[in-house]
PDB file of N, CA and C in Angstrom:
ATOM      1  N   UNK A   1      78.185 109.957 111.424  1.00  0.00           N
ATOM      2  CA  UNK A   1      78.356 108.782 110.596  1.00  0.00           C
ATOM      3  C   UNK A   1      79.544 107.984 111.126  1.00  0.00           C
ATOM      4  N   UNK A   2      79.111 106.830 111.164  1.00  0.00           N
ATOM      5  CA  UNK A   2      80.477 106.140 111.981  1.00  0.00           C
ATOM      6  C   UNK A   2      81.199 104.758 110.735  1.00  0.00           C
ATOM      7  N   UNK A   3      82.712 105.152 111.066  1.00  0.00           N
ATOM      8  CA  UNK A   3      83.055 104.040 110.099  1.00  0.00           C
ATOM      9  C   UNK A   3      82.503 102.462 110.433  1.00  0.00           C
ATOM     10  N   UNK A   4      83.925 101.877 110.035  1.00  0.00           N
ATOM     11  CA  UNK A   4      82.925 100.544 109.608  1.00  0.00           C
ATOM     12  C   UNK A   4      83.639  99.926 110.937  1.00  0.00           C
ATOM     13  N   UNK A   5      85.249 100.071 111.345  1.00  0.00           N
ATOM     14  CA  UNK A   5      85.509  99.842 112.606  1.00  0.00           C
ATOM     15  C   UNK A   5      85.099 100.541 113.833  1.00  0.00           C
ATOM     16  N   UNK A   6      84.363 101.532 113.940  1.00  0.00           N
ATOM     17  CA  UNK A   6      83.438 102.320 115.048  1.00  0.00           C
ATOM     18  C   UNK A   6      82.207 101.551 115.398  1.00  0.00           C
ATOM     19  N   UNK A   7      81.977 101.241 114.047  1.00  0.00           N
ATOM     20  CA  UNK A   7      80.763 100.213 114.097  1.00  0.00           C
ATOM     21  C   UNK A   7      80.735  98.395 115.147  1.00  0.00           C
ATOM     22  N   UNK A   8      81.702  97.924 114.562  1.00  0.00           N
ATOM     23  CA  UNK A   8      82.396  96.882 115.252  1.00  0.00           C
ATOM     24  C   UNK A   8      82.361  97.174 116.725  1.00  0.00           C
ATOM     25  N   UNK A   9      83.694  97.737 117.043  1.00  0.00           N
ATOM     26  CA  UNK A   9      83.779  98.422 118.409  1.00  0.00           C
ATOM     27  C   UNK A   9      82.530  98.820 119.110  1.00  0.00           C
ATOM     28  N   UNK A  10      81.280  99.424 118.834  1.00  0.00           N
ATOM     29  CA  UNK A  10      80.492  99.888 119.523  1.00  0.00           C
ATOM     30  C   UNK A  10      79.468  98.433 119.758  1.00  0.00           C
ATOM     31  N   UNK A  11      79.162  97.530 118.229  1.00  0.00           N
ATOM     32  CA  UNK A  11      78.464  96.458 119.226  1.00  0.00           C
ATOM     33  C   UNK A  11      79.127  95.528 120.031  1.00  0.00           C
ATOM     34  N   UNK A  12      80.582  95.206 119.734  1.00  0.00           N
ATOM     35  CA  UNK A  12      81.910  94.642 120.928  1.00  0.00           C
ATOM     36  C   UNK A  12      81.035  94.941 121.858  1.00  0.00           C
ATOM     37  N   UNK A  13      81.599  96.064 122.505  1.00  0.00           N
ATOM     38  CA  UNK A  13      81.607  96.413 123.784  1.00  0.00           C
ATOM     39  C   UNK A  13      79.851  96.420 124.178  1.00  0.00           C
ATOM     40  N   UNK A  14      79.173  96.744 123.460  1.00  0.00           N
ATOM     41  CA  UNK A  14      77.708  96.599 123.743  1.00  0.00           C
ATOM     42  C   UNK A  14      77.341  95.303 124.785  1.00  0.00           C
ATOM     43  N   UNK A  15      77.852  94.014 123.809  1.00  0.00           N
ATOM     44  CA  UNK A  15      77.855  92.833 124.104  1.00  0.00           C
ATOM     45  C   UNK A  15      78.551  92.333 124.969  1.00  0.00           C
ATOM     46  N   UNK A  16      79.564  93.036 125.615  1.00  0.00           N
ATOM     47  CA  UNK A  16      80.402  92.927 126.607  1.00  0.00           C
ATOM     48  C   UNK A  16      81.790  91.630 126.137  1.00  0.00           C
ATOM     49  N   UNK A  17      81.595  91.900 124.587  1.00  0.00           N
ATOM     50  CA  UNK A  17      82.503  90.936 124.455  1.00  0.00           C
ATOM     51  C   UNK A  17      84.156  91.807 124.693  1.00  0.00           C
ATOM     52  N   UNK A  18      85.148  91.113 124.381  1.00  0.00           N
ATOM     53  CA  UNK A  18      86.656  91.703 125.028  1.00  0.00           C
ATOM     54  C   UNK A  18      87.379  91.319 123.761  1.00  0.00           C
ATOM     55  N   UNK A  19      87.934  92.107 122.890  1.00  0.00           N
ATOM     56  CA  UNK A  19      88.708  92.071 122.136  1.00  0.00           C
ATOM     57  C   UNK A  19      89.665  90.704 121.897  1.00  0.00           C
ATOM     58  N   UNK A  20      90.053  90.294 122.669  1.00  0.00           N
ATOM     59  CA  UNK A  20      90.439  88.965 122.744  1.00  0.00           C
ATOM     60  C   UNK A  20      89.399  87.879 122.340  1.00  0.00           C
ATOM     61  N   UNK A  21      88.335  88.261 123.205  1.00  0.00           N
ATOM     62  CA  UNK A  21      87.437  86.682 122.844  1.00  0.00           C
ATOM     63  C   UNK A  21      86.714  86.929 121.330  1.00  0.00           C
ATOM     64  N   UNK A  22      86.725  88.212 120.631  1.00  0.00           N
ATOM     65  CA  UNK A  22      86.170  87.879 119.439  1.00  0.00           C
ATOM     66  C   UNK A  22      87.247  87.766 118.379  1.00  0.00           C
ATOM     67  N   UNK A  23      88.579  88.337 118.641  1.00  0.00           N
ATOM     68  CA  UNK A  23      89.862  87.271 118.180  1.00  0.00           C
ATOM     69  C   UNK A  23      89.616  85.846 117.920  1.00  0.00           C
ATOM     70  N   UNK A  24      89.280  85.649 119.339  1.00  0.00           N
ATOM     71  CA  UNK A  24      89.500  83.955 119.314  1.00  0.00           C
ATOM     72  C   UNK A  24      87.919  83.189 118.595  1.00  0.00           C
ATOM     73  N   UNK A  25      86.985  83.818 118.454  1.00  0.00           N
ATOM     74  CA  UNK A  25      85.880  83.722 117.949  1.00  0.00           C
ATOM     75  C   UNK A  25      86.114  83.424 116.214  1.00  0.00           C
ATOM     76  N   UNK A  26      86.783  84.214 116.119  1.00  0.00           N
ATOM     77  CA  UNK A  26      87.041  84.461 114.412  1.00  0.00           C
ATOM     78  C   UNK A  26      88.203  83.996 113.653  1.00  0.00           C
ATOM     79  N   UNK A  27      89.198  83.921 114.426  1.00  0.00           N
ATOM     80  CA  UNK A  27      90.535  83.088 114.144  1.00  0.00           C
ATOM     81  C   UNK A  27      90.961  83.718 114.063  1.00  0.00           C
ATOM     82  N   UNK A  28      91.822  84.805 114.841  1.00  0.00           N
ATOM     83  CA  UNK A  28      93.060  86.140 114.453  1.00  0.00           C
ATOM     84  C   UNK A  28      93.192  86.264 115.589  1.00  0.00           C
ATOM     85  N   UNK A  29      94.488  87.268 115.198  1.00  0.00           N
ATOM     86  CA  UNK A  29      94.880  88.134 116.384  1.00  0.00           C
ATOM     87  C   UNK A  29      94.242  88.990 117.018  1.00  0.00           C
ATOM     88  N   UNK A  30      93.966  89.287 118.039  1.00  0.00           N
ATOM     89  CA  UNK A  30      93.480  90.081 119.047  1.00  0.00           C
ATOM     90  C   UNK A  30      93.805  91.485 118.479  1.00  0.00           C
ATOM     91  N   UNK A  31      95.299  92.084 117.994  1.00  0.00           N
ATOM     92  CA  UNK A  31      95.353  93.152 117.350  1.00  0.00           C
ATOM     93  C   UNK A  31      95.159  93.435 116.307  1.00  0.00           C
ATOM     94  N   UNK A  32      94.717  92.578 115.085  1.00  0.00           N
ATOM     95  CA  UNK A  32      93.950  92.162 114.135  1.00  0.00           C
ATOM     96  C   UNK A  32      92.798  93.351 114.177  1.00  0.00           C
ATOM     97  N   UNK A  33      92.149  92.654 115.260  1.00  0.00           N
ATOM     98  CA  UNK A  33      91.247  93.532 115.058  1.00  0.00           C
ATOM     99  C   UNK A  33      90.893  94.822 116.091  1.00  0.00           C
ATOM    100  N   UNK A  34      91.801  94.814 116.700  1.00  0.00           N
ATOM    101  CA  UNK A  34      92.155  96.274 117.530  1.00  0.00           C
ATOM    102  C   UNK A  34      92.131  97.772 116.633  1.00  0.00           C
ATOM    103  N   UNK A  35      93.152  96.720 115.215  1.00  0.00           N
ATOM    104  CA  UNK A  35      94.012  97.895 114.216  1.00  0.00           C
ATOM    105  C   UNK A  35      92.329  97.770 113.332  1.00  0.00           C
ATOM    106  N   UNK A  36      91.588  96.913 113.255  1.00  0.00           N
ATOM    107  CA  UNK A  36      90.163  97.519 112.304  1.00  0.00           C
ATOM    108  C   UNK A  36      89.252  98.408 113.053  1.00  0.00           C
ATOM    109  N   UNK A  37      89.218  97.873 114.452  1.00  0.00           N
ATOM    110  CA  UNK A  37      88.409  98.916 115.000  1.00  0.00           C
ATOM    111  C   UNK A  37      89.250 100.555 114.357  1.00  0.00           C
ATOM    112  N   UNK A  38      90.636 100.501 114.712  1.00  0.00           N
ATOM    113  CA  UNK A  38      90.888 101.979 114.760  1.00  0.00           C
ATOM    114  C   UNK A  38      90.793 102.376 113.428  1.00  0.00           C
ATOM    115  N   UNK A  39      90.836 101.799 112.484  1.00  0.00           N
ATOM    116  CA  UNK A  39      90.845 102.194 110.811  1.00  0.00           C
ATOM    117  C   UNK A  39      92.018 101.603 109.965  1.00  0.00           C
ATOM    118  N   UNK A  40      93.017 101.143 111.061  1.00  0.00           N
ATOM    119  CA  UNK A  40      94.636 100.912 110.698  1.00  0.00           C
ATOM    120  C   UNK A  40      94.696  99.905 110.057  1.00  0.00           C
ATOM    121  N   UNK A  41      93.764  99.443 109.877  1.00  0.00           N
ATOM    122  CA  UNK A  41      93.524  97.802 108.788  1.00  0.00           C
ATOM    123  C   UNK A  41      92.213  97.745 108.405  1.00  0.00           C
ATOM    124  N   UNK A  42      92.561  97.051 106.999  1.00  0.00           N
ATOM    125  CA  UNK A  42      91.116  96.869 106.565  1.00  0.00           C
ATOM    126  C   UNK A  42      90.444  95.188 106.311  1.00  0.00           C
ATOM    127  N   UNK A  43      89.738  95.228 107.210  1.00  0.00           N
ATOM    128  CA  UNK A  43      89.327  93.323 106.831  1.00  0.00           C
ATOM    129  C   UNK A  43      89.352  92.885 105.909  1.00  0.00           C
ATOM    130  N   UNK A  44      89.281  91.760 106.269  1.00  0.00           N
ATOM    131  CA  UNK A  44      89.003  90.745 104.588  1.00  0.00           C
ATOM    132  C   UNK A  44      87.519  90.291 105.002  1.00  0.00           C
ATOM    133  N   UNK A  45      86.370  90.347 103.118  1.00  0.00           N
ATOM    134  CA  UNK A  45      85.648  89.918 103.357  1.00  0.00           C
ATOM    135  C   UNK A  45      85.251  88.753 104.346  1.00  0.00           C
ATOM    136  N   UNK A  46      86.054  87.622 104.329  1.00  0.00           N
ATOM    137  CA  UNK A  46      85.710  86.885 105.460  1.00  0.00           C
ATOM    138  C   UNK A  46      85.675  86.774 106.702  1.00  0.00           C
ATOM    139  N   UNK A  47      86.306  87.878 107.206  1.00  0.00           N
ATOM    140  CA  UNK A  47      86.837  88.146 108.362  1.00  0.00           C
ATOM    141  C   UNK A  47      85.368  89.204 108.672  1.00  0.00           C
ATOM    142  N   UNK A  48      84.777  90.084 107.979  1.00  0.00           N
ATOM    143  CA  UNK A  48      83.435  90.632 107.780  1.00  0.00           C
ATOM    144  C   UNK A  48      82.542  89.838 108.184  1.00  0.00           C
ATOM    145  N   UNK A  49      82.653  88.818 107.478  1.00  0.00           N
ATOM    146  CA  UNK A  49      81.042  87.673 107.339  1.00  0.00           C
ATOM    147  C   UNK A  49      81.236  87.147 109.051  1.00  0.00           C
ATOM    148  N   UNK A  50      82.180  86.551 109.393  1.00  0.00           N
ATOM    149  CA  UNK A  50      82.852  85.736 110.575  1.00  0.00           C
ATOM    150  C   UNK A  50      82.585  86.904 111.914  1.00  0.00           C
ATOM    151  N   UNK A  51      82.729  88.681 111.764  1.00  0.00           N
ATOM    152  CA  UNK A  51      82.642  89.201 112.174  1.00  0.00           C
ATOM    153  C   UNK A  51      80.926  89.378 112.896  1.00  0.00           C
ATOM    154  N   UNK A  52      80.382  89.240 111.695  1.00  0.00           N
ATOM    155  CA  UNK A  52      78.831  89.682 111.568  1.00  0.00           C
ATOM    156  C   UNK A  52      78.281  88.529 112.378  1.00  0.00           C
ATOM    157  N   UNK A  53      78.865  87.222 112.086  1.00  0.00           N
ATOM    158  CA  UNK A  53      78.103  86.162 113.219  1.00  0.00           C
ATOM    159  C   UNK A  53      78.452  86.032 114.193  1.00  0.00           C
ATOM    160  N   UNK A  54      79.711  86.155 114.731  1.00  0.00           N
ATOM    161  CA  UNK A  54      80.265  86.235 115.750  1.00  0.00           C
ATOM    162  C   UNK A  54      79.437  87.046 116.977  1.00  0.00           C
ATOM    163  N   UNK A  55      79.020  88.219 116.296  1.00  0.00           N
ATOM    164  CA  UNK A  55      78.254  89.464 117.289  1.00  0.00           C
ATOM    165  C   UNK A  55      76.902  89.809 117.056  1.00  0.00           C
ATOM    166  N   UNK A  56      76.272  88.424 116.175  1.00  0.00           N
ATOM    167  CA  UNK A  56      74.751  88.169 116.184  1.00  0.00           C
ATOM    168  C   UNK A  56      74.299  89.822 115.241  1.00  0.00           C
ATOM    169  N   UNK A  57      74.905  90.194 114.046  1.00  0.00           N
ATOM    170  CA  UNK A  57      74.925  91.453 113.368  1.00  0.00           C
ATOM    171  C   UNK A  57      74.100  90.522 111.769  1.00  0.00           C
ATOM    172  N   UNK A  58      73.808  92.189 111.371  1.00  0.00           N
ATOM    173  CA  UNK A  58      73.129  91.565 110.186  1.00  0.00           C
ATOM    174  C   UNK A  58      74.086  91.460 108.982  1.00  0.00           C
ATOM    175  N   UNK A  59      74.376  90.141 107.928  1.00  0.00           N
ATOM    176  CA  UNK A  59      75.528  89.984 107.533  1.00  0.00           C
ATOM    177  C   UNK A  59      75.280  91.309 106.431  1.00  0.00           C
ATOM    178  N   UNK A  60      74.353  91.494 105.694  1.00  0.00           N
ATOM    179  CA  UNK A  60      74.341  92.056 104.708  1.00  0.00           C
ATOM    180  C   UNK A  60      74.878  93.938 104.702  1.00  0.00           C
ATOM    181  N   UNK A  61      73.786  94.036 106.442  1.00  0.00           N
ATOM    182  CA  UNK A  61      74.005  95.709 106.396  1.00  0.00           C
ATOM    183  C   UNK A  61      75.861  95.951 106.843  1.00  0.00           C
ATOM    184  N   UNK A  62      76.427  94.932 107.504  1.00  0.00           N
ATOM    185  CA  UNK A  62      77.699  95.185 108.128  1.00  0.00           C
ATOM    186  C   UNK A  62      78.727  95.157 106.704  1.00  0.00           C
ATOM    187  N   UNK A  63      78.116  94.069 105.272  1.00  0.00           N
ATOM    188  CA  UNK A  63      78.818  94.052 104.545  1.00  0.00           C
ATOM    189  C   UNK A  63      78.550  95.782 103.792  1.00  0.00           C
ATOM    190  N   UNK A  64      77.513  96.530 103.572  1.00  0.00           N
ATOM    191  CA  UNK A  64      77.356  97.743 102.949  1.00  0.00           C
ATOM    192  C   UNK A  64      77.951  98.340 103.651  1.00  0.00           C
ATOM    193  N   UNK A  65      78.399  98.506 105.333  1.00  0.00           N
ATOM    194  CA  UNK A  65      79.272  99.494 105.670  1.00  0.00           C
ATOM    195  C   UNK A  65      80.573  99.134 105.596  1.00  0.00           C
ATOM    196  N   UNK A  66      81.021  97.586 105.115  1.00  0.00           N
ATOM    197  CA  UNK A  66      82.435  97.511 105.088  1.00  0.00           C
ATOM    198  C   UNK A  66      82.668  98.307 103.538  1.00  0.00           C
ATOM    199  N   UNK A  67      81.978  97.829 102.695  1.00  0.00           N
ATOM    200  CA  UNK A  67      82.202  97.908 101.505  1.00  0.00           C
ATOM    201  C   UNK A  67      82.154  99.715 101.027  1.00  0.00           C
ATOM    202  N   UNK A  68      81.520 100.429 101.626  1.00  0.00           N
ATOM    203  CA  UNK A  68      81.223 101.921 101.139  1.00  0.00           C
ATOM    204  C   UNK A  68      82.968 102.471 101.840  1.00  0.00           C
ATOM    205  N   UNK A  69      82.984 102.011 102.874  1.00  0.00           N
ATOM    206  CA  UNK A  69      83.633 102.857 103.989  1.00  0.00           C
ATOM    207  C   UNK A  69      85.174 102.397 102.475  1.00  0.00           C
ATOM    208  N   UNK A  70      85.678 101.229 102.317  1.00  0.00           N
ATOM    209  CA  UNK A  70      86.408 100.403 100.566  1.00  0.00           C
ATOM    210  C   UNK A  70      86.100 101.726  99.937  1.00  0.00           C
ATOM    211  N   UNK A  71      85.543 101.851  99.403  1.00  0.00           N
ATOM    212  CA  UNK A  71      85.351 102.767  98.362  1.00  0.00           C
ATOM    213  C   UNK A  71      85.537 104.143  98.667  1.00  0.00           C
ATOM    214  N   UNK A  72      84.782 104.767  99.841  1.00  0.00           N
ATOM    215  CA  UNK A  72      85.641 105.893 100.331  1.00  0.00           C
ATOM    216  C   UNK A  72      86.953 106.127 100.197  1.00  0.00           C
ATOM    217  N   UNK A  73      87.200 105.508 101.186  1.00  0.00           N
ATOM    218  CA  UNK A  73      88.795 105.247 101.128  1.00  0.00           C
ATOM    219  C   UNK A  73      89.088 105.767 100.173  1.00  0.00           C
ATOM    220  N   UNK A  74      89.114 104.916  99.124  1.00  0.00           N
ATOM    221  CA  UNK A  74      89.762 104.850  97.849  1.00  0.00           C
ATOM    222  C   UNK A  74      89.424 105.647  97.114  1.00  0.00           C
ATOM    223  N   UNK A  75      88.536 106.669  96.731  1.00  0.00           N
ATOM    224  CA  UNK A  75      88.373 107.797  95.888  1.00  0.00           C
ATOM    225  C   UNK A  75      88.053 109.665  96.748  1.00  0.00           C
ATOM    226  N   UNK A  76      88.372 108.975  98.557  1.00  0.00           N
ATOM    227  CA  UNK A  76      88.211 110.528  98.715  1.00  0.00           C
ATOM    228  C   UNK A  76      89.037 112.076  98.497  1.00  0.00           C
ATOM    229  N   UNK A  77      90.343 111.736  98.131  1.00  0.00           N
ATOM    230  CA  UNK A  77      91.125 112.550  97.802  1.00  0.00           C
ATOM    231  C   UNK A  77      90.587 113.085  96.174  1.00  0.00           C
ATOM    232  N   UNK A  78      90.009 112.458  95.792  1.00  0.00           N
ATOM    233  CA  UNK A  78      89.116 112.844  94.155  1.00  0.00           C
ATOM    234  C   UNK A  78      88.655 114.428  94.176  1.00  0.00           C
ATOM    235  N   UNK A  79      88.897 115.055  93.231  1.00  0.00           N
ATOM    236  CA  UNK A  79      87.803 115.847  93.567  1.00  0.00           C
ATOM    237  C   UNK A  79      86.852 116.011  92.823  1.00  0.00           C
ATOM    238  N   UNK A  80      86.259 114.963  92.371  1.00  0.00           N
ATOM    239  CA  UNK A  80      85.196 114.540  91.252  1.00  0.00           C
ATOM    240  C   UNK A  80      85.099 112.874  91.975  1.00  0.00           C
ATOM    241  N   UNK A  81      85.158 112.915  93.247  1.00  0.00           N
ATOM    242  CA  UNK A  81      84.666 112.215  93.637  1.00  0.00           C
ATOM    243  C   UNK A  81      83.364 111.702  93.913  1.00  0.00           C
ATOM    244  N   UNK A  82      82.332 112.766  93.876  1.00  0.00           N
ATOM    245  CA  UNK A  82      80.565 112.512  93.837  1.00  0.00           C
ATOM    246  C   UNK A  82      80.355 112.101  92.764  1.00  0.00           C
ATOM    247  N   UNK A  83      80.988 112.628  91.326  1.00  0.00           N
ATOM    248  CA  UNK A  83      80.763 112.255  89.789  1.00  0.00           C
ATOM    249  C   UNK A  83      81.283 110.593  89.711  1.00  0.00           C
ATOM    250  N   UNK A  84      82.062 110.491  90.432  1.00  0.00           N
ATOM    251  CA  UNK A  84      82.592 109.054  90.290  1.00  0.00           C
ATOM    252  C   UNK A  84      81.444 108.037  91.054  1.00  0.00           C
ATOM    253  N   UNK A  85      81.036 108.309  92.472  1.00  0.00           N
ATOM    254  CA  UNK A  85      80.122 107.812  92.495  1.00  0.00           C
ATOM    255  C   UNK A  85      78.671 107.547  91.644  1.00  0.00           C
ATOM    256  N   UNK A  86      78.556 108.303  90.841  1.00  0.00           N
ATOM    257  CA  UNK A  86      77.350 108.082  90.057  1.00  0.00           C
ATOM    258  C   UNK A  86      77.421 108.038  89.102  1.00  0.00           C
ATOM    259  N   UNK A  87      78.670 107.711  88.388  1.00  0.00           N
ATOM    260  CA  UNK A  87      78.432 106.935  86.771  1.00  0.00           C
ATOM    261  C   UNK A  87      78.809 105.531  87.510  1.00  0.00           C
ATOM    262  N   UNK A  88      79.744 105.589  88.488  1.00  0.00           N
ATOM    263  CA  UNK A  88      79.533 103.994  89.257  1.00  0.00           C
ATOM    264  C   UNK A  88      78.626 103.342  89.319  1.00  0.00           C
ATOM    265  N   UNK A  89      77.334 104.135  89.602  1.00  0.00           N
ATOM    266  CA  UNK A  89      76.212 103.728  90.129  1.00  0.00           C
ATOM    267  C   UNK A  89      75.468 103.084  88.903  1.00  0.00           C
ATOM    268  N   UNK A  90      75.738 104.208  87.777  1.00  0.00           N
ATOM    269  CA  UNK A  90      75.062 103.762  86.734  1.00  0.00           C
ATOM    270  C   UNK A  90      75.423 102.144  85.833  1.00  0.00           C
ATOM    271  N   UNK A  91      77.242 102.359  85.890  1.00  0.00           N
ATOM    272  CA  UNK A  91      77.686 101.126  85.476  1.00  0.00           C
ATOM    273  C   UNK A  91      77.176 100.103  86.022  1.00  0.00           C
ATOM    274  N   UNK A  92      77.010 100.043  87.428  1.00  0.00           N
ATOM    275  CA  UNK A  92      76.517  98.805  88.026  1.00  0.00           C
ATOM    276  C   UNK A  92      75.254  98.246  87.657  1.00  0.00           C
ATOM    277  N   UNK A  93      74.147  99.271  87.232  1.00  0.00           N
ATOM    278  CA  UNK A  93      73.522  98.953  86.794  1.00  0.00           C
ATOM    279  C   UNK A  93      73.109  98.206  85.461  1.00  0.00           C
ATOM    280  N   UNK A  94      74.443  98.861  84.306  1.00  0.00           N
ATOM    281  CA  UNK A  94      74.295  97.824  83.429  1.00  0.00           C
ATOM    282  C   UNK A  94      74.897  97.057  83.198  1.00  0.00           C
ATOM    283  N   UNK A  95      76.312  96.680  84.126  1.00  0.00           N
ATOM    284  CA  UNK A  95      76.847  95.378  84.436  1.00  0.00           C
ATOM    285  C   UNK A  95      76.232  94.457  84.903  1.00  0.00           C
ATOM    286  N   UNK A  96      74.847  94.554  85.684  1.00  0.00           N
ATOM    287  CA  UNK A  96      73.959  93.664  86.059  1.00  0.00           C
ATOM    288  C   UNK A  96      72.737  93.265  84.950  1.00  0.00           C
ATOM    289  N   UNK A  97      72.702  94.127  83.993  1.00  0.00           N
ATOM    290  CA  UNK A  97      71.654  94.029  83.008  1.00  0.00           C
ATOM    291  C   UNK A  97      72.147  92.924  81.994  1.00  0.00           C
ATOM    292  N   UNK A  98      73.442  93.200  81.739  1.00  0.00           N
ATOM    293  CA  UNK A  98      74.228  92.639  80.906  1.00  0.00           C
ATOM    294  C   UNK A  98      75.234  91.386  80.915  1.00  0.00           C
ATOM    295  N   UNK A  99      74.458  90.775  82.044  1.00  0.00           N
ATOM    296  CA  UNK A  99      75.368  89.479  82.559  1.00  0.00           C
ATOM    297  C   UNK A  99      75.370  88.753  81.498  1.00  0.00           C
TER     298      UNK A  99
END
């Protein structure tokens, strides 16, 4: 399973693009996104979306691996972390019912 900056990095280089030119593609620093490939930063949604066109990616699936890999993060030290995922799951569901 690869994070969400492994992900990046592997179609980069696929494409033969150079860390620099998708810097300059997206409006940042070159180490910007050096430090997301490695995990050491975490994008900003826009920097995601900008990411996804930049390297001809699909916006939606690149946003589910930015967004899970967010949430990892943030509850893996849990140890009722699977339980958290799935009353999550459930809330979402009726936060959407209940707009």
């Amino acid at each position: 399973m690869n994070r969400f900056g492994d992900i990046i990095r592997k179609k980069r280089e696929g494409k033969g693009v150079l860390l620099r030119q998708l810097a300059a593609m997206i409006d940042v620093d070159a180490a910007i996104i050096s430090k997301i490939e490695r995990g050491e930063r975490k994008a900003r949604r826009e920097q995601v979306e900008r990411i996804a066109e930049a390297l001809d990616m699909d916006k939606k699936k690149l946003m589910i691996e930015y967004l899970s890999d967010n949430i990892a993060y943030e509850i893996i030290a849990e140890d009722s972390a699977m339980d958290v995922l799935k009353v999550a799951e459930d809330k979402v569901k009726y936060f959407r019912q209940n707009k």
